[in-house]
PDB file of N, CA and C in Angstrom:
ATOM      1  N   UNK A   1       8.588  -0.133   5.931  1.00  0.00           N
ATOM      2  CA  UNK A   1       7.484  -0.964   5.515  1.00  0.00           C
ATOM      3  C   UNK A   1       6.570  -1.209   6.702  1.00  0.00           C
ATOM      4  N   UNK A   2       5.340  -1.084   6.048  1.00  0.00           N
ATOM      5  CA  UNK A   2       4.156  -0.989   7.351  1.00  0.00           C
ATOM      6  C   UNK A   2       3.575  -2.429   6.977  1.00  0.00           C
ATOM      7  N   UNK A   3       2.542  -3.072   8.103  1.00  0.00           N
ATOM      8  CA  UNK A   3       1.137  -3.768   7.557  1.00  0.00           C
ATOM      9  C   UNK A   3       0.225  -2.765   8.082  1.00  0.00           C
ATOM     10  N   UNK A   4      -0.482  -2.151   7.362  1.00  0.00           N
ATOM     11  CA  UNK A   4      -1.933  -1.240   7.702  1.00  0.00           C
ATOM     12  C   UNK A   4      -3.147  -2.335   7.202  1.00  0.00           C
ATOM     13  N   UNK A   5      -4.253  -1.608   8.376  1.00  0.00           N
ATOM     14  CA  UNK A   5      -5.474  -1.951   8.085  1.00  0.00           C
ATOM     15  C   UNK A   5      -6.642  -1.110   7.604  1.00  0.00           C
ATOM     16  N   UNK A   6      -7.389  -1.389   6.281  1.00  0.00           N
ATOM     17  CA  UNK A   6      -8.592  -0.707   5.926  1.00  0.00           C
ATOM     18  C   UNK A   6      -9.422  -0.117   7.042  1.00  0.00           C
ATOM     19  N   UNK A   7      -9.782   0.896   7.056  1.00  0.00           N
ATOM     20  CA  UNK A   7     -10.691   1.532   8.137  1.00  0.00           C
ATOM     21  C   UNK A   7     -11.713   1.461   7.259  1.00  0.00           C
ATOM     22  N   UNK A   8     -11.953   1.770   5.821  1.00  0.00           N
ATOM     23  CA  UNK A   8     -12.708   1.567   5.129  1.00  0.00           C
ATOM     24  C   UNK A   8     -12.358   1.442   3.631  1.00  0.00           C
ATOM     25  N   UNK A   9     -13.589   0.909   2.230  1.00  0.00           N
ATOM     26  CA  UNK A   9     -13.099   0.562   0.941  1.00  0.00           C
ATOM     27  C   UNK A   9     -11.991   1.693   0.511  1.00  0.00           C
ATOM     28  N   UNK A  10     -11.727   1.350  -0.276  1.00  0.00           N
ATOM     29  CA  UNK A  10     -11.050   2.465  -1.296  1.00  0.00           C
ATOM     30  C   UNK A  10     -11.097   1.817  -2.526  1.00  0.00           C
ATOM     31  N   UNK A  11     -10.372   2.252  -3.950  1.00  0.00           N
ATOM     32  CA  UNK A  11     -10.041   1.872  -4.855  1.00  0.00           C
ATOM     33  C   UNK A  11      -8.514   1.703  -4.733  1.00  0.00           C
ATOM     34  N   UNK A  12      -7.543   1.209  -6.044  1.00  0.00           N
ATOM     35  CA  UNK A  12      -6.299   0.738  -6.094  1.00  0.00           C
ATOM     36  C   UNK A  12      -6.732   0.121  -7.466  1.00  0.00           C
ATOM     37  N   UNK A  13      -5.072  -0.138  -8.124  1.00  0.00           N
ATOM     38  CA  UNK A  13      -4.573  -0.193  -8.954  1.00  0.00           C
ATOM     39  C   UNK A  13      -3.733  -1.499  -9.228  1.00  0.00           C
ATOM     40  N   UNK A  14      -3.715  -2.497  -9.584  1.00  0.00           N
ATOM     41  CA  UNK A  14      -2.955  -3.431  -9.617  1.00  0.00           C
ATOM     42  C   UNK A  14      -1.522  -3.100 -10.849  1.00  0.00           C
ATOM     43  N   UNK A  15      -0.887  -3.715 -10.984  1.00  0.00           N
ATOM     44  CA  UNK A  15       0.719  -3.941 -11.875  1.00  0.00           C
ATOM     45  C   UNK A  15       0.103  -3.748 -13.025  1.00  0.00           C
ATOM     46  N   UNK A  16      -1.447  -4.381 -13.606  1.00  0.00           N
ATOM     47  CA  UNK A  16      -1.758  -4.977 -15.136  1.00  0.00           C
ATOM     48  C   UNK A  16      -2.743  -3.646 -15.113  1.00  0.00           C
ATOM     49  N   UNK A  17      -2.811  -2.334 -14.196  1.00  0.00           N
ATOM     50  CA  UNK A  17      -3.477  -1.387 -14.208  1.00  0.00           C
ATOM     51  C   UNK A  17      -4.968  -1.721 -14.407  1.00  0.00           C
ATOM     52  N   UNK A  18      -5.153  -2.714 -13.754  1.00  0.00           N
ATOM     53  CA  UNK A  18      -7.058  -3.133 -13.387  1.00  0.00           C
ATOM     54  C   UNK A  18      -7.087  -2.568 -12.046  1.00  0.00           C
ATOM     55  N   UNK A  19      -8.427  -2.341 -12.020  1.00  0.00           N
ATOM     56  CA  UNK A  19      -8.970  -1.232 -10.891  1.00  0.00           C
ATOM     57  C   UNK A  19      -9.316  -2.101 -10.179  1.00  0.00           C
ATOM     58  N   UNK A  20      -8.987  -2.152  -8.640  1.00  0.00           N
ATOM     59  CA  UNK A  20      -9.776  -3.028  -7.742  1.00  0.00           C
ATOM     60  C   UNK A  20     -10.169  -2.399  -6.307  1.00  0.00           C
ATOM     61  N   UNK A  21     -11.375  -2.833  -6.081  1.00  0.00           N
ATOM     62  CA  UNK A  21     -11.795  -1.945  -4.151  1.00  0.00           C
ATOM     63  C   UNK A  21     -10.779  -3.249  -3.456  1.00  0.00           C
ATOM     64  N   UNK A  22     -10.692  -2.245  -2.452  1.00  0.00           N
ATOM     65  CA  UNK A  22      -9.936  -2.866  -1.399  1.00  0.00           C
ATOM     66  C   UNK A  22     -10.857  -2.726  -0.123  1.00  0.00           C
ATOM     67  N   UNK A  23     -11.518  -4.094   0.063  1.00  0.00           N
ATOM     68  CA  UNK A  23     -12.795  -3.782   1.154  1.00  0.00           C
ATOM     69  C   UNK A  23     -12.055  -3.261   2.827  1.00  0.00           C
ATOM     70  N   UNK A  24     -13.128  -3.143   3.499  1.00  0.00           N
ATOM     71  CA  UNK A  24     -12.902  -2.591   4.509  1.00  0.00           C
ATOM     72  C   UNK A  24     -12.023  -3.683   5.587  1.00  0.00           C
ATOM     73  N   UNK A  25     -11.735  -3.588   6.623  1.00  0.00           N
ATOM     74  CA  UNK A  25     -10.676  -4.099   7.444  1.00  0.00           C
ATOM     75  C   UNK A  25      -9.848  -5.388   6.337  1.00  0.00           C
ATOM     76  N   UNK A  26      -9.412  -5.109   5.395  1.00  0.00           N
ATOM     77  CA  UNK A  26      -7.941  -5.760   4.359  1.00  0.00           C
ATOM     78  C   UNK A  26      -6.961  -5.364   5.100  1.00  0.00           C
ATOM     79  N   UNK A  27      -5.869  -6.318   5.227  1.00  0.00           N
ATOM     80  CA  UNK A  27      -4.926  -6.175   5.863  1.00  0.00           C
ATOM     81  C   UNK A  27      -3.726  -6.413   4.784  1.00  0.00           C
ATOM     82  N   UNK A  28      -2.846  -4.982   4.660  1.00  0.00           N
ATOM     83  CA  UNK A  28      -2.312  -4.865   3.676  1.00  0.00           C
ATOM     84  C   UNK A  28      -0.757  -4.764   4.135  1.00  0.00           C
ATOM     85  N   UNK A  29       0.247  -5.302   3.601  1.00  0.00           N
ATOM     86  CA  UNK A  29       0.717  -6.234   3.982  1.00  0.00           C
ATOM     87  C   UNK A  29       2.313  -5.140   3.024  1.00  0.00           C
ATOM     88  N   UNK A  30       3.431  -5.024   3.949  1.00  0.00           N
ATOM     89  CA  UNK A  30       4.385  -4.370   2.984  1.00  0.00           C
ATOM     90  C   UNK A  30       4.398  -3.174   2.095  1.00  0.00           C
ATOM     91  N   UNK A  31       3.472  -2.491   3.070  1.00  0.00           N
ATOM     92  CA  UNK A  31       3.325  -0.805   2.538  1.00  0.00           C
ATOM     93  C   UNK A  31       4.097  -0.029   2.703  1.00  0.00           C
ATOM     94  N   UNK A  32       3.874   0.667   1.271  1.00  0.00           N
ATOM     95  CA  UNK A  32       5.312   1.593   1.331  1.00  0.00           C
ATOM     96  C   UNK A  32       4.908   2.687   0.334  1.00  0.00           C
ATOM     97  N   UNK A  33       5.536   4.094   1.033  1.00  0.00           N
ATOM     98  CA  UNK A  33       5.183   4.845   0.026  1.00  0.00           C
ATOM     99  C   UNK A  33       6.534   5.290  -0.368  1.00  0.00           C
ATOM    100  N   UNK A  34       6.852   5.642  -1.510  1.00  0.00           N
ATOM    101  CA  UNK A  34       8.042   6.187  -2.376  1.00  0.00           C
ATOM    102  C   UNK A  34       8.401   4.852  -2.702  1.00  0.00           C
ATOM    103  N   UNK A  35       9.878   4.408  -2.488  1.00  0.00           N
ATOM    104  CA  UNK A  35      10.278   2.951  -3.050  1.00  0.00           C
ATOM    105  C   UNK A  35       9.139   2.009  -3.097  1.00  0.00           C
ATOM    106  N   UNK A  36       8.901   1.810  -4.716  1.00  0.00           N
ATOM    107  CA  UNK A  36       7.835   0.717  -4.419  1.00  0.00           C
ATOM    108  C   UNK A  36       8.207  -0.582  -5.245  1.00  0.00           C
ATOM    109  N   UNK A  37       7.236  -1.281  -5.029  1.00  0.00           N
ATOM    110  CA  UNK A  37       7.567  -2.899  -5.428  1.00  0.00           C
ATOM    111  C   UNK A  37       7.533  -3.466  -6.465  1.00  0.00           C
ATOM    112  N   UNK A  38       8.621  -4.302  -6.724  1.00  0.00           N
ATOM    113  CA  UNK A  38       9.013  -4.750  -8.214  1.00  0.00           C
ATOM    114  C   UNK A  38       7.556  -4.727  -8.855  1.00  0.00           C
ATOM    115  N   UNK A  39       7.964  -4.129  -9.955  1.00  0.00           N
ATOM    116  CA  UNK A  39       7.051  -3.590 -11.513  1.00  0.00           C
ATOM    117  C   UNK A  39       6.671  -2.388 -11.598  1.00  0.00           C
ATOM    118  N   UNK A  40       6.643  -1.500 -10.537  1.00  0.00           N
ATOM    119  CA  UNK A  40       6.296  -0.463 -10.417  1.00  0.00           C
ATOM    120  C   UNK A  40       7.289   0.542 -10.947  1.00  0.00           C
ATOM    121  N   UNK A  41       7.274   1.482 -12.067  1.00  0.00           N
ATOM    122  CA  UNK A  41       8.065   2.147 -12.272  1.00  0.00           C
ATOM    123  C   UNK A  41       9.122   3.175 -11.529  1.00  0.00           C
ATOM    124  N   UNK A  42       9.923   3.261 -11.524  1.00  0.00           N
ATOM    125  CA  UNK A  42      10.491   4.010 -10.610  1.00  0.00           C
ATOM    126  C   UNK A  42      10.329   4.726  -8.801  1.00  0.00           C
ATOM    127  N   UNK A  43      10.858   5.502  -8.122  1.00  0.00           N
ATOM    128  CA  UNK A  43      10.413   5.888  -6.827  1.00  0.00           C
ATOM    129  C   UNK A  43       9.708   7.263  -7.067  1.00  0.00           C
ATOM    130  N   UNK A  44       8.448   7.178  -6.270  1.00  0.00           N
ATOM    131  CA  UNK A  44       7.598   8.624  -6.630  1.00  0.00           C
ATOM    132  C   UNK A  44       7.193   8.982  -4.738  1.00  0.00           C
ATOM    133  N   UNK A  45       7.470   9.611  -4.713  1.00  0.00           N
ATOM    134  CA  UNK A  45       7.199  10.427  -2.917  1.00  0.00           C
ATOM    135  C   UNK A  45       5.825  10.134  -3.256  1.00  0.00           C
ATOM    136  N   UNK A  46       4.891  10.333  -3.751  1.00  0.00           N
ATOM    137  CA  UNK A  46       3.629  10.016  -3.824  1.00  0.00           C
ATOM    138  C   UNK A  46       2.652   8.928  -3.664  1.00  0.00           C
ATOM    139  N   UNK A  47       3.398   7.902  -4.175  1.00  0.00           N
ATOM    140  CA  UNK A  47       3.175   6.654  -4.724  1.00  0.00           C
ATOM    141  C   UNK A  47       2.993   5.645  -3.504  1.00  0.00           C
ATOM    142  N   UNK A  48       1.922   5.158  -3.490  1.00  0.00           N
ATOM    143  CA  UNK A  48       2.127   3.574  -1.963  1.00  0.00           C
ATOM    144  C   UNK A  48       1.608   2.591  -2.532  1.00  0.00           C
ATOM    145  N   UNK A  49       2.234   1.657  -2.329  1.00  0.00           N
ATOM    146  CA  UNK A  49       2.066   0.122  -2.547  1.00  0.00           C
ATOM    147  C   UNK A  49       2.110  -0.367  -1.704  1.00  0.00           C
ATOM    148  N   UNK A  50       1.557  -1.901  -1.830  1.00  0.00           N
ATOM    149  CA  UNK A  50       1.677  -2.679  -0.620  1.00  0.00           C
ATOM    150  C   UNK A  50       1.166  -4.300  -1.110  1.00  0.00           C
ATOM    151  N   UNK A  51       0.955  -5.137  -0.627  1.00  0.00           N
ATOM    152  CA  UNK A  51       0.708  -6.323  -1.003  1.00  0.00           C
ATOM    153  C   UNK A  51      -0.615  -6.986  -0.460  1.00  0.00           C
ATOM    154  N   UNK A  52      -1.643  -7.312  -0.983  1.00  0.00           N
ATOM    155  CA  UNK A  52      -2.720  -7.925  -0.422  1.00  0.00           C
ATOM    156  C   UNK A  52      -3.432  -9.540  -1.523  1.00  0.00           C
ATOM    157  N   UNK A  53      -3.747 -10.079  -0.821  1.00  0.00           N
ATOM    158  CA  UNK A  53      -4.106 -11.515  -1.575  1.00  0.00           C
ATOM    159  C   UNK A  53      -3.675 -11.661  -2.574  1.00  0.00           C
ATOM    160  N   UNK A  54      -1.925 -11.651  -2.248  1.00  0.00           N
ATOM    161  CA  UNK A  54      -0.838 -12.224  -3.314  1.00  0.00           C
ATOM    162  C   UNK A  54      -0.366 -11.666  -4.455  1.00  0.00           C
ATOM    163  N   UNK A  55      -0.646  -9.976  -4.407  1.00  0.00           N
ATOM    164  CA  UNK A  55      -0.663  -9.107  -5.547  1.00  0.00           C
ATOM    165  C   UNK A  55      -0.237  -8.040  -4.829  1.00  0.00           C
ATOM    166  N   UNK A  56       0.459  -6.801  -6.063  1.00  0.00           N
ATOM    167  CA  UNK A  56       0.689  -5.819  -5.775  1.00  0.00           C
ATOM    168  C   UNK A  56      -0.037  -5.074  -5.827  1.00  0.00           C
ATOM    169  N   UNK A  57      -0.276  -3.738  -5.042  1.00  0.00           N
ATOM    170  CA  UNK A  57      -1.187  -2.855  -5.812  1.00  0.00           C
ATOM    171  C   UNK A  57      -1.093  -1.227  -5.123  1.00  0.00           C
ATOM    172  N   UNK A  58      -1.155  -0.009  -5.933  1.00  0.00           N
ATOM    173  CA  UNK A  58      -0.657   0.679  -5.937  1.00  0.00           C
ATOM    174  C   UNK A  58      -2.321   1.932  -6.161  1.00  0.00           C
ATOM    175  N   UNK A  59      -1.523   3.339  -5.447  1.00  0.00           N
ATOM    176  CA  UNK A  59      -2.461   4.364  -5.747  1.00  0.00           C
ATOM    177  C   UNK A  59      -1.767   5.356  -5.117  1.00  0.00           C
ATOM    178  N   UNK A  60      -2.376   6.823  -5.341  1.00  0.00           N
ATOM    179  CA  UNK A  60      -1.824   8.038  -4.426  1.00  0.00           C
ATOM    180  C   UNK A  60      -1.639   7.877  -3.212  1.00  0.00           C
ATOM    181  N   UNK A  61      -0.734   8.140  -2.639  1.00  0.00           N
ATOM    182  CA  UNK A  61      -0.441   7.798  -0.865  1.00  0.00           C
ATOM    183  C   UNK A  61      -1.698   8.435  -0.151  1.00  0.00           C
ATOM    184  N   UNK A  62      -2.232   9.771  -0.601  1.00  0.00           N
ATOM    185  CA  UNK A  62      -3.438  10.300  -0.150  1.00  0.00           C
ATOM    186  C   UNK A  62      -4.165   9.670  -0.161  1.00  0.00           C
ATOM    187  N   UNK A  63      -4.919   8.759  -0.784  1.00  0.00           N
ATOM    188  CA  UNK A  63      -6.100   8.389  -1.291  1.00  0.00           C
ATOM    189  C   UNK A  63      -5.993   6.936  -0.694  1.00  0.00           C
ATOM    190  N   UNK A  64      -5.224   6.668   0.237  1.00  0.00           N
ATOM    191  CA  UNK A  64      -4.701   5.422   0.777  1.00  0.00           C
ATOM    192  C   UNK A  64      -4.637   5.661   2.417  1.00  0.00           C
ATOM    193  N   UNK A  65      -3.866   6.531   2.786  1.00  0.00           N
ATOM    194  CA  UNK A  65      -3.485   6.601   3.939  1.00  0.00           C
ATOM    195  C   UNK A  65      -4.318   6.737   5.199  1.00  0.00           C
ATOM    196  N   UNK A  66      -5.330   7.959   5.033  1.00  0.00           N
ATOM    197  CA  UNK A  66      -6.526   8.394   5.442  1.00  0.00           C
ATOM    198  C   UNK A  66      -7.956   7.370   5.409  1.00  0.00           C
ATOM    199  N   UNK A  67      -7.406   6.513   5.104  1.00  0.00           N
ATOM    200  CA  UNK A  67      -8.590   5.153   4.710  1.00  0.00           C
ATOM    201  C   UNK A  67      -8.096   4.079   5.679  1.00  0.00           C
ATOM    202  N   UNK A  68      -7.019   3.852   5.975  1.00  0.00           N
ATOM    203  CA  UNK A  68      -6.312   3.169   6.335  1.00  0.00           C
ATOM    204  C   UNK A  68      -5.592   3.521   7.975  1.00  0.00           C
ATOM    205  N   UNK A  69      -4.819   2.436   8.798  1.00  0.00           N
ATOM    206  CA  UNK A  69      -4.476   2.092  10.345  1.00  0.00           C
ATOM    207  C   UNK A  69      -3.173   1.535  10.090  1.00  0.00           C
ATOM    208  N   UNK A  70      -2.211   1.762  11.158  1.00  0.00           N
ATOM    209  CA  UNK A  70      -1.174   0.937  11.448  1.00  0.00           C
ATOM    210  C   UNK A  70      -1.197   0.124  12.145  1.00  0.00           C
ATOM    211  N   UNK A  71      -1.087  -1.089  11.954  1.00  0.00           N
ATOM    212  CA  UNK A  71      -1.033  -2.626  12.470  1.00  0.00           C
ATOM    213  C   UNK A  71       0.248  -2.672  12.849  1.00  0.00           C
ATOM    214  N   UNK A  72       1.056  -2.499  12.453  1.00  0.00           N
ATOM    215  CA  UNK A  72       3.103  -2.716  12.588  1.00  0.00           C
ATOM    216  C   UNK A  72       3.602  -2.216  11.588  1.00  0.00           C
ATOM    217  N   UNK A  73       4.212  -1.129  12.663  1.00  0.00           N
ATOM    218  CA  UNK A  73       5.597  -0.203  11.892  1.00  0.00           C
ATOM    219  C   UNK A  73       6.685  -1.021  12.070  1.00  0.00           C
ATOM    220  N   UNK A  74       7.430  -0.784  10.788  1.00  0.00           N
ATOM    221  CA  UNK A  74       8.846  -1.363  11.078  1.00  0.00           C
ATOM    222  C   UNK A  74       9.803  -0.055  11.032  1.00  0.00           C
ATOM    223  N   UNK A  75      10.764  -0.421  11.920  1.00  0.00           N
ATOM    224  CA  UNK A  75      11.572   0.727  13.075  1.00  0.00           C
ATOM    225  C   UNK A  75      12.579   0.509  11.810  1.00  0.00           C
ATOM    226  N   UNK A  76      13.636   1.410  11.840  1.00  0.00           N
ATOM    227  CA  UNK A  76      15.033   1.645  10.998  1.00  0.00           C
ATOM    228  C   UNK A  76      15.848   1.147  11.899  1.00  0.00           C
ATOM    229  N   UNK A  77      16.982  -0.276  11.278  1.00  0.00           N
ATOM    230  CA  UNK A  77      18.400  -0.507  12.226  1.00  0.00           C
ATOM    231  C   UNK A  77      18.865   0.435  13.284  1.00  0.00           C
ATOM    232  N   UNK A  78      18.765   0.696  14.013  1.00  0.00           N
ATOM    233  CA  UNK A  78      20.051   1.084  14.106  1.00  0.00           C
ATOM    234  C   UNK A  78      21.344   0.411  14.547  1.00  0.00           C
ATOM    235  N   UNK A  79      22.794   1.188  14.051  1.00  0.00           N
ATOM    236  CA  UNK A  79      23.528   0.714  14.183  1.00  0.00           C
ATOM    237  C   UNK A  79      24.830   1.137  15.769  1.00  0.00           C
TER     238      UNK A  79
END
């Protein structure tokens, strides 16, 4: 799970499938592509979600990523 920042708008998808821009520097909060966040149907390698002003919201990882900055990666345990 990342927080990325907008480099610039895009579109996205909320849970209730309403279309919303996601303006430029949004700081998006619990991004993730494949496992995604409760309501979202199943895990899709494709798929990124993430959380912004208290909502989920979802679109092609393409159409996301390339728009978007890493603010904080989160590292894997190790054990």
């Amino acid at each position: 799970m990342e927080t990325r920042q907008a480099r610039r708008e895009f579109t996205v998808f909320g849970l209730d499938l309403e279309r919303r821009m996601i303006p430029e520097n949004a700081i998006l909060r619990d991004f993730r592509i494949g496992p995604g966040h409760e309501g979202l149907a199943g895990s899709n390698p494709e798929v990124a979600s993430f959380h912004y002003e208290g909502a989920v919201y979802f679109n092609m990882a393409r159409e996301i990523v390339h728009r978007t900055a890493i603010v904080r990666a989160a590292w894997p345990c190790l054990k």
